[in-house]
Protein backbone atom coordinates (compact mmCIF):
# COMPACT_ATOMS: atom_id res chain seq x y z
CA UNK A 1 130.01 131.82 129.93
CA UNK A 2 131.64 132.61 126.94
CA UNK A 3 131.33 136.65 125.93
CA UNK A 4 129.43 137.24 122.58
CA UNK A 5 131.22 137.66 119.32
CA UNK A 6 131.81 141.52 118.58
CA UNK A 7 130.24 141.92 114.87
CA UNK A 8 132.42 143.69 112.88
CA UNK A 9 131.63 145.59 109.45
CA UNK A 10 133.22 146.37 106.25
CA UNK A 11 132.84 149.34 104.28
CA UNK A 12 133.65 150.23 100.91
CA UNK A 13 134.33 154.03 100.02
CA UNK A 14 134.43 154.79 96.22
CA UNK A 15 134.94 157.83 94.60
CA UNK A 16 134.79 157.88 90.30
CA UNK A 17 134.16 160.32 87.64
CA UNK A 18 130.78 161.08 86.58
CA UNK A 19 131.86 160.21 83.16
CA UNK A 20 132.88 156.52 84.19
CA UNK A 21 129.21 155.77 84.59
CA UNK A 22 129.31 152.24 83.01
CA UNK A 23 132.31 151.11 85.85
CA UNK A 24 130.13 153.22 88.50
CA UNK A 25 126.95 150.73 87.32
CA UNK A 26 128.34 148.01 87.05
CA UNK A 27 129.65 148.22 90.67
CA UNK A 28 126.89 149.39 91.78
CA UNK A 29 124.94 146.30 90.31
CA UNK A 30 127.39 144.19 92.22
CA UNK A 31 127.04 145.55 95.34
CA UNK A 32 122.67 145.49 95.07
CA UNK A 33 122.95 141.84 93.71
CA UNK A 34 124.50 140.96 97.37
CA UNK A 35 122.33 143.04 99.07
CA UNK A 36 125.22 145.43 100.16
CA UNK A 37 123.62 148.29 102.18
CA UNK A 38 124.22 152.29 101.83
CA UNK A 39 125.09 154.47 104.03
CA UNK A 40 125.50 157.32 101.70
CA UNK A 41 126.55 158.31 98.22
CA UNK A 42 129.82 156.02 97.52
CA UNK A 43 129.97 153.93 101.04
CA UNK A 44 128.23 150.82 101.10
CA UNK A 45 128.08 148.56 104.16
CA UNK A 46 128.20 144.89 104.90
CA UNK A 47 129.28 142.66 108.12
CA UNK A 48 132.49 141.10 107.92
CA UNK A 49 133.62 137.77 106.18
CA UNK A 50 135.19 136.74 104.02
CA UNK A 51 132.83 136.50 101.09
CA UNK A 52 132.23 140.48 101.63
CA UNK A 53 135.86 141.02 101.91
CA UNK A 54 136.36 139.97 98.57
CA UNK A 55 133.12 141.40 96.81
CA UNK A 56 134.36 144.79 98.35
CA UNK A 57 137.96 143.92 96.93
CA UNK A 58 136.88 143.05 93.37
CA UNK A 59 134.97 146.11 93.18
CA UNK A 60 137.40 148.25 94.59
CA UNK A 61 139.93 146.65 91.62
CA UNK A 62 136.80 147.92 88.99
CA UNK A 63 136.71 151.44 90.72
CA UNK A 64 140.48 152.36 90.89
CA UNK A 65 141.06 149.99 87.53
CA UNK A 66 138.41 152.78 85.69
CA UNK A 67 140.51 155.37 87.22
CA UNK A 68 138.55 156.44 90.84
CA UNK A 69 139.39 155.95 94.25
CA UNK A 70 138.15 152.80 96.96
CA UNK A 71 139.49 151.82 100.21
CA UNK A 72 138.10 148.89 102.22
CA UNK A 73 137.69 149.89 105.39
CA UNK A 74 137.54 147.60 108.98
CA UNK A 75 134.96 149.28 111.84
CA UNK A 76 135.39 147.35 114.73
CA UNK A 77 133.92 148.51 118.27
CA UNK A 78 131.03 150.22 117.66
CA UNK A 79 128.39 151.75 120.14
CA UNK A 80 125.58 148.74 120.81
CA UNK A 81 123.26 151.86 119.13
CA UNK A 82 125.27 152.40 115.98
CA UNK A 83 125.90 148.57 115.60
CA UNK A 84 121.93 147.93 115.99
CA UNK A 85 121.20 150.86 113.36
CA UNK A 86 123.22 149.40 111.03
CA UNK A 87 121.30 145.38 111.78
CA UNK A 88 118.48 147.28 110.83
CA UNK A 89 119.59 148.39 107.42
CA UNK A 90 119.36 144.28 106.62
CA UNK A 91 116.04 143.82 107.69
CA UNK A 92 114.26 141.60 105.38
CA UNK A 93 111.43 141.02 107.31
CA UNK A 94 109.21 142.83 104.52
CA UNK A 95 110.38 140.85 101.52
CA UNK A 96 109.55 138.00 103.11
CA UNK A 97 105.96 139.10 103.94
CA UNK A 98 105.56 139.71 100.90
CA UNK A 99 106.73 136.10 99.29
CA UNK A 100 104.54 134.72 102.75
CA UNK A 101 101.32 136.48 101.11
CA UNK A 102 101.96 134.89 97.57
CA UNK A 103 102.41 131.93 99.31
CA UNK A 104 99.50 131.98 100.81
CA UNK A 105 97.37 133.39 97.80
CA UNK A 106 98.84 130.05 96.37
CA UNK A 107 97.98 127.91 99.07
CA UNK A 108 94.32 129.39 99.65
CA UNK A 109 93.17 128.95 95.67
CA UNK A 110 92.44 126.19 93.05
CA UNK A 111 95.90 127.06 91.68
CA UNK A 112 97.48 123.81 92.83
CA UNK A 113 95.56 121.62 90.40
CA UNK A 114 96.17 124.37 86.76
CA UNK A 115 99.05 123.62 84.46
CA UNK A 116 101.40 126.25 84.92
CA UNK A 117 101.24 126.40 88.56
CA UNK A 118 104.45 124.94 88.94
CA UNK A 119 106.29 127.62 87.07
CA UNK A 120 104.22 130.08 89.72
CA UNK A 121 105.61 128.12 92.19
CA UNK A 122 109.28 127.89 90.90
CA UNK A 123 108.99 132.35 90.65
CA UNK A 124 108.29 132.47 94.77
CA UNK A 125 110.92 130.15 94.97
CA UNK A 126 113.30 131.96 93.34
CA UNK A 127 112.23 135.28 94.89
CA UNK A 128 112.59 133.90 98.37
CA UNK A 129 116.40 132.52 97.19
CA UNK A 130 117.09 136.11 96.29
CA UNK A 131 115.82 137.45 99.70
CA UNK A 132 117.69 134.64 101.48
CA UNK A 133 120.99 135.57 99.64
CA UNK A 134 121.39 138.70 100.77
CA UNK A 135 119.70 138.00 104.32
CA UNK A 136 122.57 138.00 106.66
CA UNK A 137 121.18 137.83 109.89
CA UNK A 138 117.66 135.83 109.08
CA UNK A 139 115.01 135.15 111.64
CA UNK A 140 111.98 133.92 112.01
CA UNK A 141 110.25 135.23 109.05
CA UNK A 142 112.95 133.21 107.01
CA UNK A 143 112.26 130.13 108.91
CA UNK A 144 108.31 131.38 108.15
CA UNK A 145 108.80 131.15 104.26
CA UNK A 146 110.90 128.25 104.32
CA UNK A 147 108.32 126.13 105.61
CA UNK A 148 105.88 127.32 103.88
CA UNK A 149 107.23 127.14 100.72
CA UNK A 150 108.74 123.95 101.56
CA UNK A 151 104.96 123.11 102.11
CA UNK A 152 103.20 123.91 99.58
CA UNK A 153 105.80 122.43 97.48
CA UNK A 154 104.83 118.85 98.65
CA UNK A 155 101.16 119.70 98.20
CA UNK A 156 101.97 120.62 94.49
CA UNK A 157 103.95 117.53 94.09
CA UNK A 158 101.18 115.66 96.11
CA UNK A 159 98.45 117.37 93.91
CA UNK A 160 100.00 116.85 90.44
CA UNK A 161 101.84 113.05 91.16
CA UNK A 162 99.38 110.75 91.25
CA UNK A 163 100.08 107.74 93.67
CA UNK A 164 101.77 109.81 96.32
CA UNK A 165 101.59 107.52 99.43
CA UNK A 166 99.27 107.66 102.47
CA UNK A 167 100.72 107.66 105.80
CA UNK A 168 99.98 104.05 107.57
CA UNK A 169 99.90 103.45 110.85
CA UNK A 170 101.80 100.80 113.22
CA UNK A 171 105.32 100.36 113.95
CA UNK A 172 108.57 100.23 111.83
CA UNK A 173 109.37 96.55 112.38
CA UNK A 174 113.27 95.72 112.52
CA UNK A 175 115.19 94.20 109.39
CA UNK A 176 117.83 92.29 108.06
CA UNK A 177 119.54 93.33 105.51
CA UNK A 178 121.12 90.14 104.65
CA UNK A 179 118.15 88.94 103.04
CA UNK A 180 116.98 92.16 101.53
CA UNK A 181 120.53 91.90 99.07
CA UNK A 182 120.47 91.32 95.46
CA UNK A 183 116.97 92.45 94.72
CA UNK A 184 114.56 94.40 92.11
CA UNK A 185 113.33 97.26 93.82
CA UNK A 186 110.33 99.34 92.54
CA UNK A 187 108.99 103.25 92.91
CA UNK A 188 106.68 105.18 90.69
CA UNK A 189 108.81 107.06 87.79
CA UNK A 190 110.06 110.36 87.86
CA UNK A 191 111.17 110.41 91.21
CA UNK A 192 111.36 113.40 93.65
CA UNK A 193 113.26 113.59 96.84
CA UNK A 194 112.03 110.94 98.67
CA UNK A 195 112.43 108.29 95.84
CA UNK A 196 115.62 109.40 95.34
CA UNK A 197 116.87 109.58 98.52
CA UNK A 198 115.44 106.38 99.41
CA UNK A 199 116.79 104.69 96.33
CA UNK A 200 120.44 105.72 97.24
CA UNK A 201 120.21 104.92 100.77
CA UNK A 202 119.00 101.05 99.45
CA UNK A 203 122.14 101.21 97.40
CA UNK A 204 124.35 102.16 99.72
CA UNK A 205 123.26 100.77 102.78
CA UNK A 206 121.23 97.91 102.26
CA UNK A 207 121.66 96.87 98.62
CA UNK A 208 124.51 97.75 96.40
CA UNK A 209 123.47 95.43 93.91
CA UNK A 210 119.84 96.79 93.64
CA UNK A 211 118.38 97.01 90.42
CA UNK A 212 116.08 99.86 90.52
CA UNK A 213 112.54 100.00 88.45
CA UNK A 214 110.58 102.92 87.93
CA UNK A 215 107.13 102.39 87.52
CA UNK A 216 104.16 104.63 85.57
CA UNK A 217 102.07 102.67 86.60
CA UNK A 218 102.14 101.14 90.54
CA UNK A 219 99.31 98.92 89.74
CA UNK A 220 101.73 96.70 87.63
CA UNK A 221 104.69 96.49 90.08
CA UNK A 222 105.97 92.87 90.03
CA UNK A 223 104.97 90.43 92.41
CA UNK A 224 108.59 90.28 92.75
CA UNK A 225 109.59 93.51 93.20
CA UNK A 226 110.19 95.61 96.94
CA UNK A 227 108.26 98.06 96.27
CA UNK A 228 109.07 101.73 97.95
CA UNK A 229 107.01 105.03 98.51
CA UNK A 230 103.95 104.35 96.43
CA UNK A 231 100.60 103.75 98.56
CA UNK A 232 101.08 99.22 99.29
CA UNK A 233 104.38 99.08 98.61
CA UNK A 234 106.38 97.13 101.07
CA UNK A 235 108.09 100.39 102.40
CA UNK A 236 106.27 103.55 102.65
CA UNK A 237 105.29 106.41 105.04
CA UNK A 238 104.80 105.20 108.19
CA UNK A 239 103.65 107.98 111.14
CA UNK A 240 105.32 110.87 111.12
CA UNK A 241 108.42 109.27 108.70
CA UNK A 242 108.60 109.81 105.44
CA UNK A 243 110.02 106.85 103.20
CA UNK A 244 113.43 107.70 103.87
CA UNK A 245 112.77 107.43 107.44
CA UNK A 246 111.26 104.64 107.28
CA UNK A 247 113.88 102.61 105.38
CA UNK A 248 116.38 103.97 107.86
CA UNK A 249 114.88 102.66 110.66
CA UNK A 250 114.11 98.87 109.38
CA UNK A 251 117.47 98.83 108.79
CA UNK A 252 119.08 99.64 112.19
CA UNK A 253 120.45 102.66 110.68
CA UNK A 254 119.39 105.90 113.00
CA UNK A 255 122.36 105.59 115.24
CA UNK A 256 123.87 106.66 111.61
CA UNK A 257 124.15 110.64 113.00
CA UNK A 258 125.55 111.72 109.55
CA UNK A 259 122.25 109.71 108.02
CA UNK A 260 120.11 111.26 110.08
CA UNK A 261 120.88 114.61 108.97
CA UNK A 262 120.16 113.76 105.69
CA UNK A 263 116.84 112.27 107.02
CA UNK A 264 115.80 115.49 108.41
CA UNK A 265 116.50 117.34 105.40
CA UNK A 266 114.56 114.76 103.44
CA UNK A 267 111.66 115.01 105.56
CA UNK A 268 111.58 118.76 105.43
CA UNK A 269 111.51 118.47 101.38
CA UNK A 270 109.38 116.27 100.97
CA UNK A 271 106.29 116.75 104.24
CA UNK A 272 107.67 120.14 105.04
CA UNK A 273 108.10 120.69 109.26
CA UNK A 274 111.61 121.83 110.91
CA UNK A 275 113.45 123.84 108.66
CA UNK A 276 116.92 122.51 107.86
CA UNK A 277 119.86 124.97 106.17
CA UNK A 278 121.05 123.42 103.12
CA UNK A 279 117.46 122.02 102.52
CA UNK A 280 116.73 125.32 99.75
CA UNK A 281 120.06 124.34 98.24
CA UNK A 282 119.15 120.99 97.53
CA UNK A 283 116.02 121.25 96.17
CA UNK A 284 117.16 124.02 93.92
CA UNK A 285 120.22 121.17 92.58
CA UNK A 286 117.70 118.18 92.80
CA UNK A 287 115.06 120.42 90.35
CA UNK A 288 117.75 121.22 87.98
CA UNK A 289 118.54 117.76 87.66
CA UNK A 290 115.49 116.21 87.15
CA UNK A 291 115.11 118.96 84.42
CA UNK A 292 118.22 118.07 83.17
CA UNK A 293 117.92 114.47 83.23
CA UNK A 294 114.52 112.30 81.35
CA UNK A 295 115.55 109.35 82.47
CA UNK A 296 114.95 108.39 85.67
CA UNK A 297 117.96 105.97 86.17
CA UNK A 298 120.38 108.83 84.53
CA UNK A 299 118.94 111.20 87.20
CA UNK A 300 119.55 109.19 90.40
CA UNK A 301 123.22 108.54 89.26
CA UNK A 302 123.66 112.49 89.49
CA UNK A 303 121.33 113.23 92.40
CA UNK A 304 123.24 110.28 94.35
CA UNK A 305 126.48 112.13 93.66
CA UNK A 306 124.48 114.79 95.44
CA UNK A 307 123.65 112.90 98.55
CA UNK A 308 126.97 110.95 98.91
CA UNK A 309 128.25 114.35 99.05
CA UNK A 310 125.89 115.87 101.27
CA UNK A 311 126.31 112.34 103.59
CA UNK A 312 130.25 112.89 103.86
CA UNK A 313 129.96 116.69 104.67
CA UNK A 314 127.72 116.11 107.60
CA UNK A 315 130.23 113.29 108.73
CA UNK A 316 133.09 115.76 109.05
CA UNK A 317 130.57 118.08 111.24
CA UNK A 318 130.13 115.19 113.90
């Protein structure tokens, strides 16, 4: 068995004039912003990498540029005690009680259905991205207010979209794609992960031709038209799968391990469950571009730069 990695810290040790307190704050800004921890009066504390290597370097540069002293400093082999001591100083276990009891304060009201409760939504989400940036060793009351806010994000979108699908039950039955090529595919407008993901997958997996309609109104999708996540539309949630899922598997596609990756992630989004790493990330991009972008076909060209992206990085990780 392979011995456990030795966790080594870095420490920056500053020393500046009282009267260069605008270089002083402005470091010491820095340093808070990244959740840098204290140990006293000018040393501040963080575990190695290379990120904090050059935070502690750039403010080192603003410290000795304003005419103090800094020295980055390496401690390696540390007493278990002092090494656990110094874990403890990162502990964000309270900050994320705290977000988990807004969270559920949200959850447990009539909030879900005022206007404005998305922007109340949106602030614990980006308290719980501030927590999570400077959270170096998270645990499980991370993976706690992931989920849940990854939860109570789909009941907001579920309480405010009208037409969000009902799971069916049955079987995924298998597909050609052969004869799925070339055709108008439907989903309500303004899309959200799901829809998204789902329409790039059809794109790039099943129909590259596929003209895409977005629909206000589901009631007046075309006879023609393949309909996708919208409650009777050809392809939907099905079990446990989401819409992504779903077209993933009536194409032959889950032996895809790279696709499946995204799958997950998709899931969590959009029904909430396991909590996948990048998934904060990419809802955080995905919002900003649907903000950015009122048209719903300008918005899944950029968020399917997103997911070819996301696609080929999990490729090179298999």
């Amino acid at each position: 068995m392979n011995a456990p990695t030795r966790l080594r810290w870095l420490t920056l040790v500053i020393s500046l004039s009282g009267r260069r307190g605008t270089a002083r704050m402005r470091v010491w800004r820095a340093l808070k912003a990244r959740g840098a921890a204290v140990l006293r009066d000018g040393v501040y504390l963080l575990p190695e990498s290379s990120g904090a290597r050059e935070l502690f370097e750039a403010q080192a540069g603003t410290i000795r540029g304003a005419g103090g002293n800094a020295h980055v400093l390496v401690l390696d082999h540390l007493p278990p005690s002092e090494s656990t001591a110094f874990r403890a100083m990162f502990d964000r276990t309270g900050e994320y009680g705290r977000i988990i009891e807004g969270l559920r304060k949200f959850r447990g009201t009539a909030v879900l259905r005022r206007r404005g409760s998305a922007d109340a939504l949106r602030k614990l989400r980006r308290e719980f991205e501030a927590v999570r940036a400077t959270d170096y060793f998270p645990g499980a009351a991370a993976e706690e207010a992931q989920a849940m806010l990854l939860e109570i994000e789909a009941l907001l979108r579920a309480t405010q979209s009208p037409g969000e699908p009902i799971t069916q039950t049955g079987t995924v039955p298998r597909l050609d794609a052969r004869g799925y090529r070339g055709r108008l595919w439907a989903t309500r407008a303004r899309p959200w992960v799901d829809r998204l993901a789902s329409a790039w997958l059809i794109r790039r997996f099943v129909d590259p031709k596929a003209r895409i309609l977005w629909l206000k109104d589901i009631r007046r999708c075309p006879r023609n038209a393949l309909g996708f996540d919208f409650d009777g539309a050809r392809f939907s949630h099905v079990g446990t799968r989401v819409t992504f899922e779903v077209l993933a598997a009536s194409f032959g596609l889950e032996e895809d391990r790279a696709l499946m990756r995204v799958a997950a992630l998709v899931h969590c989004l959009d029904v909430g469950g396991a909590p996948v790493a990048e998934a904060a990330g990419i809802a955080a991009v995905l919002t900003g571009l649907r903000e950015q972008y009122r048209k719903d076909d300008a918005l899944l060209t950029a968020a399917s730069a997103v997911f070819d992206s996301l696609y080929i990085g999990y490729q090179q990780r298999e």
